[in-house]
PDB file of N, CA and C in Angstrom:
ATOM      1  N   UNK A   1       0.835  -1.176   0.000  1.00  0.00           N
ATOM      2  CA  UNK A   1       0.000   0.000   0.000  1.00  0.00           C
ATOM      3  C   UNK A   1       0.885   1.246   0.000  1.00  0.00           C
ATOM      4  N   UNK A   2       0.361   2.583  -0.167  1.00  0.00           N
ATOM      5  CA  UNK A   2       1.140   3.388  -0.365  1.00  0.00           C
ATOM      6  C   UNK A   2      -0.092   4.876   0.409  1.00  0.00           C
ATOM      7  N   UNK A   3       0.673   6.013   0.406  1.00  0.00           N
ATOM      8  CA  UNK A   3       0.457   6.536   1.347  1.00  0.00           C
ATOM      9  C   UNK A   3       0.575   8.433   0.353  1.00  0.00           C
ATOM     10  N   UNK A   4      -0.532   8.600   0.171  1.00  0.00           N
ATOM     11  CA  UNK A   4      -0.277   9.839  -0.899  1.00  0.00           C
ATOM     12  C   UNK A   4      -0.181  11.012  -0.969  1.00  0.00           C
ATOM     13  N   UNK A   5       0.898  11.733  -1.135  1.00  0.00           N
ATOM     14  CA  UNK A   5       0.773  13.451  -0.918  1.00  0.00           C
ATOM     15  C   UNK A   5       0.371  14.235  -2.229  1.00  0.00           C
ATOM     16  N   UNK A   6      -0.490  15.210  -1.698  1.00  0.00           N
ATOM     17  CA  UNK A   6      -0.492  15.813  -3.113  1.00  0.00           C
ATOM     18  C   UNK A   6      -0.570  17.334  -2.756  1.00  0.00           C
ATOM     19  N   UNK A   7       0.420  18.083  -3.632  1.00  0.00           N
ATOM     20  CA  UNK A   7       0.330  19.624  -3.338  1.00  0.00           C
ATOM     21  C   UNK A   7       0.735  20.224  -4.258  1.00  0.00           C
ATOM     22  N   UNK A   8      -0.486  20.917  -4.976  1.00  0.00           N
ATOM     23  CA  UNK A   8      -0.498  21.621  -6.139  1.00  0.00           C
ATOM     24  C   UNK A   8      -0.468  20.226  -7.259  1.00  0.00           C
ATOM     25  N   UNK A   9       0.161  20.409  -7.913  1.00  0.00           N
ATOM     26  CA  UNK A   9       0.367  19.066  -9.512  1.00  0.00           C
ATOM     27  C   UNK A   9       0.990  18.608  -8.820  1.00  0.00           C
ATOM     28  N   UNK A  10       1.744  18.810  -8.156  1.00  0.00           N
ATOM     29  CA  UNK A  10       2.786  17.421  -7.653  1.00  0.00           C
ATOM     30  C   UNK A  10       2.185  16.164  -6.388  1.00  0.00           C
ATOM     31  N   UNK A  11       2.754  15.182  -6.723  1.00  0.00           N
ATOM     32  CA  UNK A  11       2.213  14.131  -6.171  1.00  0.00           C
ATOM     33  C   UNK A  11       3.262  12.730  -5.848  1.00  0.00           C
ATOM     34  N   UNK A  12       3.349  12.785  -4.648  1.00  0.00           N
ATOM     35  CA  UNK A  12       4.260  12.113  -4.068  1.00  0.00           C
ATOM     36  C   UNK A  12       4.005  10.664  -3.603  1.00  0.00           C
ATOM     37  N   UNK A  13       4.395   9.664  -3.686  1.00  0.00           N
ATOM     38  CA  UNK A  13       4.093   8.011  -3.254  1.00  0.00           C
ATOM     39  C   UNK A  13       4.583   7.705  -2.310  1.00  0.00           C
ATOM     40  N   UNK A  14       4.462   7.284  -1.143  1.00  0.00           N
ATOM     41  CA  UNK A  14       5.304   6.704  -0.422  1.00  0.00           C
ATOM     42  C   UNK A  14       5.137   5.577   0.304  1.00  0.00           C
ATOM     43  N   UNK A  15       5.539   3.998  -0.275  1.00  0.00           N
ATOM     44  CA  UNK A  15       4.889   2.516   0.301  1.00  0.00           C
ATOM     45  C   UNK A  15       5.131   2.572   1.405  1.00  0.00           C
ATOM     46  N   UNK A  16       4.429   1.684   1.901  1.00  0.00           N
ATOM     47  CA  UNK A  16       4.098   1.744   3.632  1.00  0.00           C
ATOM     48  C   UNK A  16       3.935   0.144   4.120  1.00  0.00           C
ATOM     49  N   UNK A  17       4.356  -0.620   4.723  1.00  0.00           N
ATOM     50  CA  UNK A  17       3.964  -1.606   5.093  1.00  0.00           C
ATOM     51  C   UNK A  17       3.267  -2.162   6.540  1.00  0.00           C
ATOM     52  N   UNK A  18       2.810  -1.349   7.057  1.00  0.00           N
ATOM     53  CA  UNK A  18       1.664  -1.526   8.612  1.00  0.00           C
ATOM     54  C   UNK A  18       1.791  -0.112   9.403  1.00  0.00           C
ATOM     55  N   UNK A  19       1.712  -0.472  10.653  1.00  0.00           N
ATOM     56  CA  UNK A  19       1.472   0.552  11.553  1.00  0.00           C
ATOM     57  C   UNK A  19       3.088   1.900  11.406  1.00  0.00           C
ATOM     58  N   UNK A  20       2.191   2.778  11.363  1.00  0.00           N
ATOM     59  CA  UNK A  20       3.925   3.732  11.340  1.00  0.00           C
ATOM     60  C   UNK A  20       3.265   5.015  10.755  1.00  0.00           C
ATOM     61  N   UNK A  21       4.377   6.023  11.082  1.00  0.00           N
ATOM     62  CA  UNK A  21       4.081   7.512  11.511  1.00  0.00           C
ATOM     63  C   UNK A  21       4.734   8.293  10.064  1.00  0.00           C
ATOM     64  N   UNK A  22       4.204   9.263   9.183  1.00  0.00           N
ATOM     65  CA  UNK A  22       5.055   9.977   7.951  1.00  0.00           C
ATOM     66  C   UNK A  22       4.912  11.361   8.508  1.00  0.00           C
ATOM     67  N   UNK A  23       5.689  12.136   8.339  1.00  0.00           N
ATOM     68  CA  UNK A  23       6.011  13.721   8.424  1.00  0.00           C
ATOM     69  C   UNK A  23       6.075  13.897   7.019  1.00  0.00           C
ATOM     70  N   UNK A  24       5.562  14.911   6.624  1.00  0.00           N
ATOM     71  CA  UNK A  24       6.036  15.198   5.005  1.00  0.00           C
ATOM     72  C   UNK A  24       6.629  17.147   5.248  1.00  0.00           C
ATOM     73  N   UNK A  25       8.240  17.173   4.743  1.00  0.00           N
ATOM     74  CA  UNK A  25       8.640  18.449   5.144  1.00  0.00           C
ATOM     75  C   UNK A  25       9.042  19.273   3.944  1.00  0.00           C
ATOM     76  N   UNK A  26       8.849  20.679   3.492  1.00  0.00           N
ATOM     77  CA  UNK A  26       9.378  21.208   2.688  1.00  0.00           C
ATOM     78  C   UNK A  26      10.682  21.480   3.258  1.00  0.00           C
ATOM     79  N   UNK A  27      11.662  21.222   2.300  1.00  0.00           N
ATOM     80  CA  UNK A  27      12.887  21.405   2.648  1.00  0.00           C
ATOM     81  C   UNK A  27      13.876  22.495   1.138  1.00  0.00           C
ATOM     82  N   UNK A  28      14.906  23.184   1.556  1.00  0.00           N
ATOM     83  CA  UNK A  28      15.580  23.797   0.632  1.00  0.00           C
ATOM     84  C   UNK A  28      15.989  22.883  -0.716  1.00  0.00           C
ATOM     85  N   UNK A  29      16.044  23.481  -1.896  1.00  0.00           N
ATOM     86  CA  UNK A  29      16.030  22.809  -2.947  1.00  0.00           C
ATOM     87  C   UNK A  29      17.788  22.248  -3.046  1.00  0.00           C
ATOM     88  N   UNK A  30      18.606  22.471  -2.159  1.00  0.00           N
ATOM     89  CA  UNK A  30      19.932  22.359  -2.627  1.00  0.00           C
ATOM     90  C   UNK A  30      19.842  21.080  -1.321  1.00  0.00           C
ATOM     91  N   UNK A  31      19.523  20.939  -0.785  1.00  0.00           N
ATOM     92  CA  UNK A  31      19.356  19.738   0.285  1.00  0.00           C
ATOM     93  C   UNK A  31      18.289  18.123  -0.478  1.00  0.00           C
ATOM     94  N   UNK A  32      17.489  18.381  -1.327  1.00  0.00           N
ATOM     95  CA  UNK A  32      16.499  17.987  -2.102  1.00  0.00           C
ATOM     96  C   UNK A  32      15.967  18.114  -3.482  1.00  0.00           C
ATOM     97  N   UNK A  33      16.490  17.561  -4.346  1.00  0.00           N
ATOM     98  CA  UNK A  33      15.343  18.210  -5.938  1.00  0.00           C
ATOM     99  C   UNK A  33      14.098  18.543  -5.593  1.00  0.00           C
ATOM    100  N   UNK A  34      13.246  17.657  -5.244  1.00  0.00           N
ATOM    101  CA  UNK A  34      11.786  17.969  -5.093  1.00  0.00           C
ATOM    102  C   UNK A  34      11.273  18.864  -3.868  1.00  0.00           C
ATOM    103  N   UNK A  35      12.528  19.152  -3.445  1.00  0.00           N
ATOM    104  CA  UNK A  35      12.336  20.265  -2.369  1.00  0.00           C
ATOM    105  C   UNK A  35      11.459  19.397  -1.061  1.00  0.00           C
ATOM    106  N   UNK A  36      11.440  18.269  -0.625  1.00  0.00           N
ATOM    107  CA  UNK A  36      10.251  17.416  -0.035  1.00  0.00           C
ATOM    108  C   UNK A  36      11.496  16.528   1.037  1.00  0.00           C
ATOM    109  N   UNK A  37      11.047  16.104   2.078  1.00  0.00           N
ATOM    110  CA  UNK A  37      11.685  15.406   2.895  1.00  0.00           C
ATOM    111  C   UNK A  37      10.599  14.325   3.456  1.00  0.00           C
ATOM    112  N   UNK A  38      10.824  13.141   3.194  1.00  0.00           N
ATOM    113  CA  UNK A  38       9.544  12.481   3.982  1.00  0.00           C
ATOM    114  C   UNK A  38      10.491  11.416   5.049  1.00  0.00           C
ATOM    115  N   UNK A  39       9.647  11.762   6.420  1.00  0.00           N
ATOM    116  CA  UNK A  39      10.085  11.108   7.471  1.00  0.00           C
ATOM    117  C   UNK A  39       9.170   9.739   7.623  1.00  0.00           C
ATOM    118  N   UNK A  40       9.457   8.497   7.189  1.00  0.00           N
ATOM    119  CA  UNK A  40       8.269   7.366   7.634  1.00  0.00           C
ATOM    120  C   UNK A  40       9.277   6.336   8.347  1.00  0.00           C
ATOM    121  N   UNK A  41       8.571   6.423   9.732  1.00  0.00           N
ATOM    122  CA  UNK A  41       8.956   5.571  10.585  1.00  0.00           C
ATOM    123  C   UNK A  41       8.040   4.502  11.382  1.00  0.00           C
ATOM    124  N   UNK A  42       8.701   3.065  11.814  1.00  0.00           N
ATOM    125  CA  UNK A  42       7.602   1.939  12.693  1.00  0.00           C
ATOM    126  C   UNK A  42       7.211   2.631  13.683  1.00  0.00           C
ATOM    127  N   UNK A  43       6.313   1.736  15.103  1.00  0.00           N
ATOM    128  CA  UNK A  43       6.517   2.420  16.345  1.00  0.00           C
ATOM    129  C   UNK A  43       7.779   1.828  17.291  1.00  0.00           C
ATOM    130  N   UNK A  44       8.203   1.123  16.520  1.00  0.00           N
ATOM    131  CA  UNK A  44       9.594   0.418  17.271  1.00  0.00           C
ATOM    132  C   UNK A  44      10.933   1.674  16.885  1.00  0.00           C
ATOM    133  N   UNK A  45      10.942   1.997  15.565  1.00  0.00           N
ATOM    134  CA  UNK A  45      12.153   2.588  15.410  1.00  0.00           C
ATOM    135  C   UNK A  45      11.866   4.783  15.914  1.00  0.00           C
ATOM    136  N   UNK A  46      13.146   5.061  15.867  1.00  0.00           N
ATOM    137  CA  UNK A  46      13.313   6.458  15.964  1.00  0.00           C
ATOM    138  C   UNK A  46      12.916   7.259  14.830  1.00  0.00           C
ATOM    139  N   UNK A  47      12.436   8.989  15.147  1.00  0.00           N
ATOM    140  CA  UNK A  47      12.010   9.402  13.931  1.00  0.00           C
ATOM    141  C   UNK A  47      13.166  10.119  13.191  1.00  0.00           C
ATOM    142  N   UNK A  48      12.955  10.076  11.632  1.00  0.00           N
ATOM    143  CA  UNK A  48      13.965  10.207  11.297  1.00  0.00           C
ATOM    144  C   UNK A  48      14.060  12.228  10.986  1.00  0.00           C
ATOM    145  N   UNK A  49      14.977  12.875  11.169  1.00  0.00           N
ATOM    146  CA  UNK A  49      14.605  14.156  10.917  1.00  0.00           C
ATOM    147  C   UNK A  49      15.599  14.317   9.629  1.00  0.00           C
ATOM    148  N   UNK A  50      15.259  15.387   8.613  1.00  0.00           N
ATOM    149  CA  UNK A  50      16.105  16.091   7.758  1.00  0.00           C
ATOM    150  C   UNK A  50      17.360  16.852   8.015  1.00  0.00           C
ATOM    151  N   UNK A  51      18.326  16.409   7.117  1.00  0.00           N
ATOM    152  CA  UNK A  51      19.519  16.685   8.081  1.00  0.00           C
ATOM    153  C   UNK A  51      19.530  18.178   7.469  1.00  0.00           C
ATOM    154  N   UNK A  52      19.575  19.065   7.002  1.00  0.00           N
ATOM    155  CA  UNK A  52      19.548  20.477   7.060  1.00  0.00           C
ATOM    156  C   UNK A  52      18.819  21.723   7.849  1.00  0.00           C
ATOM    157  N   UNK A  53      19.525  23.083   8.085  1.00  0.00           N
ATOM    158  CA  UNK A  53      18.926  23.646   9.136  1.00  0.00           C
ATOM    159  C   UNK A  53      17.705  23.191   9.334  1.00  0.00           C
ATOM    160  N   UNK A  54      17.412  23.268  10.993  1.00  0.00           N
ATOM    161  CA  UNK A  54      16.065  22.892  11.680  1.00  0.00           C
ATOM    162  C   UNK A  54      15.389  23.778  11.538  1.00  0.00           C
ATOM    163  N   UNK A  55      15.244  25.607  11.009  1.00  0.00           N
ATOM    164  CA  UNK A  55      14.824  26.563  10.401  1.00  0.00           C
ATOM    165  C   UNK A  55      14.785  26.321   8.872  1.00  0.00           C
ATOM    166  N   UNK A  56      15.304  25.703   8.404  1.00  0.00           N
ATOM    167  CA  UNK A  56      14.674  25.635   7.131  1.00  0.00           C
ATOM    168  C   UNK A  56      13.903  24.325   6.945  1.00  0.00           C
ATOM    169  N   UNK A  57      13.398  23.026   7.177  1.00  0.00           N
ATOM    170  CA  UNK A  57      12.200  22.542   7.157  1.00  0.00           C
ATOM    171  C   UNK A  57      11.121  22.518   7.518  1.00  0.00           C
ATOM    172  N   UNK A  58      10.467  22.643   6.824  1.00  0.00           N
ATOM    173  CA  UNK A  58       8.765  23.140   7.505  1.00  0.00           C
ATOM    174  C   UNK A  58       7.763  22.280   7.141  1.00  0.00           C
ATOM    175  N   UNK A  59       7.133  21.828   8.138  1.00  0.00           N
ATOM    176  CA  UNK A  59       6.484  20.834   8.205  1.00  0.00           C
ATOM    177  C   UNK A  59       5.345  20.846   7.839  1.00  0.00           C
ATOM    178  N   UNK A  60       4.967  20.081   6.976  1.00  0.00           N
ATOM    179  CA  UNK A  60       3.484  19.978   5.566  1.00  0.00           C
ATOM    180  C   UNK A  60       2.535  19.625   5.883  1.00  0.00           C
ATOM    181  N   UNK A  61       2.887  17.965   6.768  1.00  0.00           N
ATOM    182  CA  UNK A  61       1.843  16.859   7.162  1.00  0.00           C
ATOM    183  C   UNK A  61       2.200  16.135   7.817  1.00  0.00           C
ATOM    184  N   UNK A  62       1.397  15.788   9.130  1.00  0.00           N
ATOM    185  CA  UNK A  62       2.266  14.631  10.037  1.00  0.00           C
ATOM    186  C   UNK A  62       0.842  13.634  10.042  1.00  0.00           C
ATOM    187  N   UNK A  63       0.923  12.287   9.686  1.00  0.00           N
ATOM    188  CA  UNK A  63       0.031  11.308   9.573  1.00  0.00           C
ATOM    189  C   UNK A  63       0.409   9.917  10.199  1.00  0.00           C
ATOM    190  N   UNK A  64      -0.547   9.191  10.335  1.00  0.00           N
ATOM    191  CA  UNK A  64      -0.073   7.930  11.108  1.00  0.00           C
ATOM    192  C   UNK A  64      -0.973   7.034  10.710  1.00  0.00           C
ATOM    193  N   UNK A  65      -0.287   5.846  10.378  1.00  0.00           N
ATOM    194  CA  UNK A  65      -1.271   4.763  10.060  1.00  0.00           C
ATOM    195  C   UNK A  65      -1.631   3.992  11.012  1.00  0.00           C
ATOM    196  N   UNK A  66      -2.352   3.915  11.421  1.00  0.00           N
ATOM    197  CA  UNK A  66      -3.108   2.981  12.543  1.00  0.00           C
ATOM    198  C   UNK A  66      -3.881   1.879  12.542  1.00  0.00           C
ATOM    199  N   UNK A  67      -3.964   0.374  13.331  1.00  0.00           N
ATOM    200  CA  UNK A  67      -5.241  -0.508  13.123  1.00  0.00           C
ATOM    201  C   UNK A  67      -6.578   0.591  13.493  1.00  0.00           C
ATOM    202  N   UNK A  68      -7.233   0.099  12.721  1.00  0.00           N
ATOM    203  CA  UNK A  68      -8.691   0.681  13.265  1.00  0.00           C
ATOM    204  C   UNK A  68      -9.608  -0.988  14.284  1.00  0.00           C
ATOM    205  N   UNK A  69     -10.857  -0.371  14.501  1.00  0.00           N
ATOM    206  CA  UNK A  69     -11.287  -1.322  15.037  1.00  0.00           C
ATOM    207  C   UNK A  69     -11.793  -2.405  14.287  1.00  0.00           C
ATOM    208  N   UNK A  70     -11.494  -2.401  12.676  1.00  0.00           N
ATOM    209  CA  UNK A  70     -11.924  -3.814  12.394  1.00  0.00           C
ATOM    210  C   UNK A  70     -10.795  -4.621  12.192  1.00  0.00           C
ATOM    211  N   UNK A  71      -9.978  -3.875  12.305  1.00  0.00           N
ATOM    212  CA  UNK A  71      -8.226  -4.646  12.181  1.00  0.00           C
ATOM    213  C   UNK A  71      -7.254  -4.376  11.033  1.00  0.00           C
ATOM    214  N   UNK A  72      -8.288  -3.319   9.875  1.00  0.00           N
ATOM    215  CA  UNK A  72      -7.631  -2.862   8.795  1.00  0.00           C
ATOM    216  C   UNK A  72      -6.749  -1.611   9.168  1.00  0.00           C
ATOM    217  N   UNK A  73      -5.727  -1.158   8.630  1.00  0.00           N
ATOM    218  CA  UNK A  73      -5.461  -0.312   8.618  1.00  0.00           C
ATOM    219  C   UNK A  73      -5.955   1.277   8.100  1.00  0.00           C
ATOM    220  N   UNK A  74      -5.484   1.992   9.102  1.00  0.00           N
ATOM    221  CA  UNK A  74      -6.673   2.961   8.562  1.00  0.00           C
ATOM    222  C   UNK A  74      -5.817   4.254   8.876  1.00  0.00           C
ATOM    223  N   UNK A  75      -6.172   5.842   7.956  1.00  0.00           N
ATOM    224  CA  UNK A  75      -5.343   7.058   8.075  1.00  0.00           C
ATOM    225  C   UNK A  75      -5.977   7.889   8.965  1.00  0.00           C
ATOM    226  N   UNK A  76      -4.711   8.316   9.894  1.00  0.00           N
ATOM    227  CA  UNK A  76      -4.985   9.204  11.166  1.00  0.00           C
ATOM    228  C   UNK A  76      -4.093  10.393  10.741  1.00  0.00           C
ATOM    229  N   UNK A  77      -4.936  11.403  10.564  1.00  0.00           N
ATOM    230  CA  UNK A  77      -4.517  13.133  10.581  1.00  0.00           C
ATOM    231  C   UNK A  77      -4.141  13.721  11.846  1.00  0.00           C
ATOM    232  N   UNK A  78      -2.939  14.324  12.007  1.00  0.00           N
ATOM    233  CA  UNK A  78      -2.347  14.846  13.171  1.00  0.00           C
ATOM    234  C   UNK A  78      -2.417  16.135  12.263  1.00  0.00           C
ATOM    235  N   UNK A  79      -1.693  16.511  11.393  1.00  0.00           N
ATOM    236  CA  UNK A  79      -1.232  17.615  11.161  1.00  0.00           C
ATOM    237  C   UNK A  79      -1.018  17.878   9.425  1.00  0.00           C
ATOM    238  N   UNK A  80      -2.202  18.543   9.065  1.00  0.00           N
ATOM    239  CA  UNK A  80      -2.063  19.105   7.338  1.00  0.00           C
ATOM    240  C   UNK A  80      -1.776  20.292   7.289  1.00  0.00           C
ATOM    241  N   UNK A  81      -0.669  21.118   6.926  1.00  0.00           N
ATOM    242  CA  UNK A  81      -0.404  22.376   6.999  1.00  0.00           C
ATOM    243  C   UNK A  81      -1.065  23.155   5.375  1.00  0.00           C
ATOM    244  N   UNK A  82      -0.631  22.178   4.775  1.00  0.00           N
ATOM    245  CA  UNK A  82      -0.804  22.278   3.281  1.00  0.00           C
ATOM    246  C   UNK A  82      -0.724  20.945   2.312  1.00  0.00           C
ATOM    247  N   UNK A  83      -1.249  20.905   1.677  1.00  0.00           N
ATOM    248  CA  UNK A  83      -1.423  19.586   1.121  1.00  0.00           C
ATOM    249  C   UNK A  83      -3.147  18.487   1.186  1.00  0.00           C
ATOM    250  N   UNK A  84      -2.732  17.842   0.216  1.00  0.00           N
ATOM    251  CA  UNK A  84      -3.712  16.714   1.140  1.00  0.00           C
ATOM    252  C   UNK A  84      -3.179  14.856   1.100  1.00  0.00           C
ATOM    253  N   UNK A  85      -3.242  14.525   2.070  1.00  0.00           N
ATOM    254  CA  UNK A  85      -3.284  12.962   2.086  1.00  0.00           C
ATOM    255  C   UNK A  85      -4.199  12.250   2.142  1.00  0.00           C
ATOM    256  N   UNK A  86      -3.831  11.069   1.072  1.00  0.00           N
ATOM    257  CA  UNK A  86      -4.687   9.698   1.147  1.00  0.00           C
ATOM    258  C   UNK A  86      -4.288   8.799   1.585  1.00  0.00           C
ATOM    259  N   UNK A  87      -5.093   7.763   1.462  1.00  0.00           N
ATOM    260  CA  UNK A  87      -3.748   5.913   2.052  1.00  0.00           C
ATOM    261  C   UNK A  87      -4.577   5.060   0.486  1.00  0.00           C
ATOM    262  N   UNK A  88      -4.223   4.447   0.082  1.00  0.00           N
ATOM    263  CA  UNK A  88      -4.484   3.379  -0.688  1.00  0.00           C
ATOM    264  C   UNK A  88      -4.057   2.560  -1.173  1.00  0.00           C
TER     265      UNK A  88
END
């Protein structure tokens, strides 16, 4: 499954395999082509941050995939600054 950003025409993929947390960050274009940093981490491992100034990434979307109560996985919104996400 995969996990979808979209802002403006651009549109970003990012596979996902169960429970786990994505940050999606604008970051400087000389750190990034697509100017985009995506943080996707388990709940076992650490989160990962962008290694360039902590003033220059700015944070887009923070989402989390979660079981729901029928046991599927399902998308939890913490934080859309800009953008929108799907899961599919």
């Amino acid at each position: 499954m995969k996990i979808f950003y979209t802002r403006g025409k651009k549109k970003t993929e990012i596979p996902v395999y169960g429970p786990c947390t994505l940050k999606i960050y604008q970051v400087p274009a000389a750190y990034s082509k697509d100017e985009l940093f995506a943080a996707l981490w388990s709940p076992s491992e650490l989160e990962p941050v962008p290694a360039c100034g902590h003033a220059e990434a700015v944070l887009l979307a923070h989402v989390g995939l979660v079981v729901g109560e029928s046991g599927s996985l399902a998308l939890a919104e913490h934080h859309i600054a800009e953008g929108e996400v799907r899961y599919g």
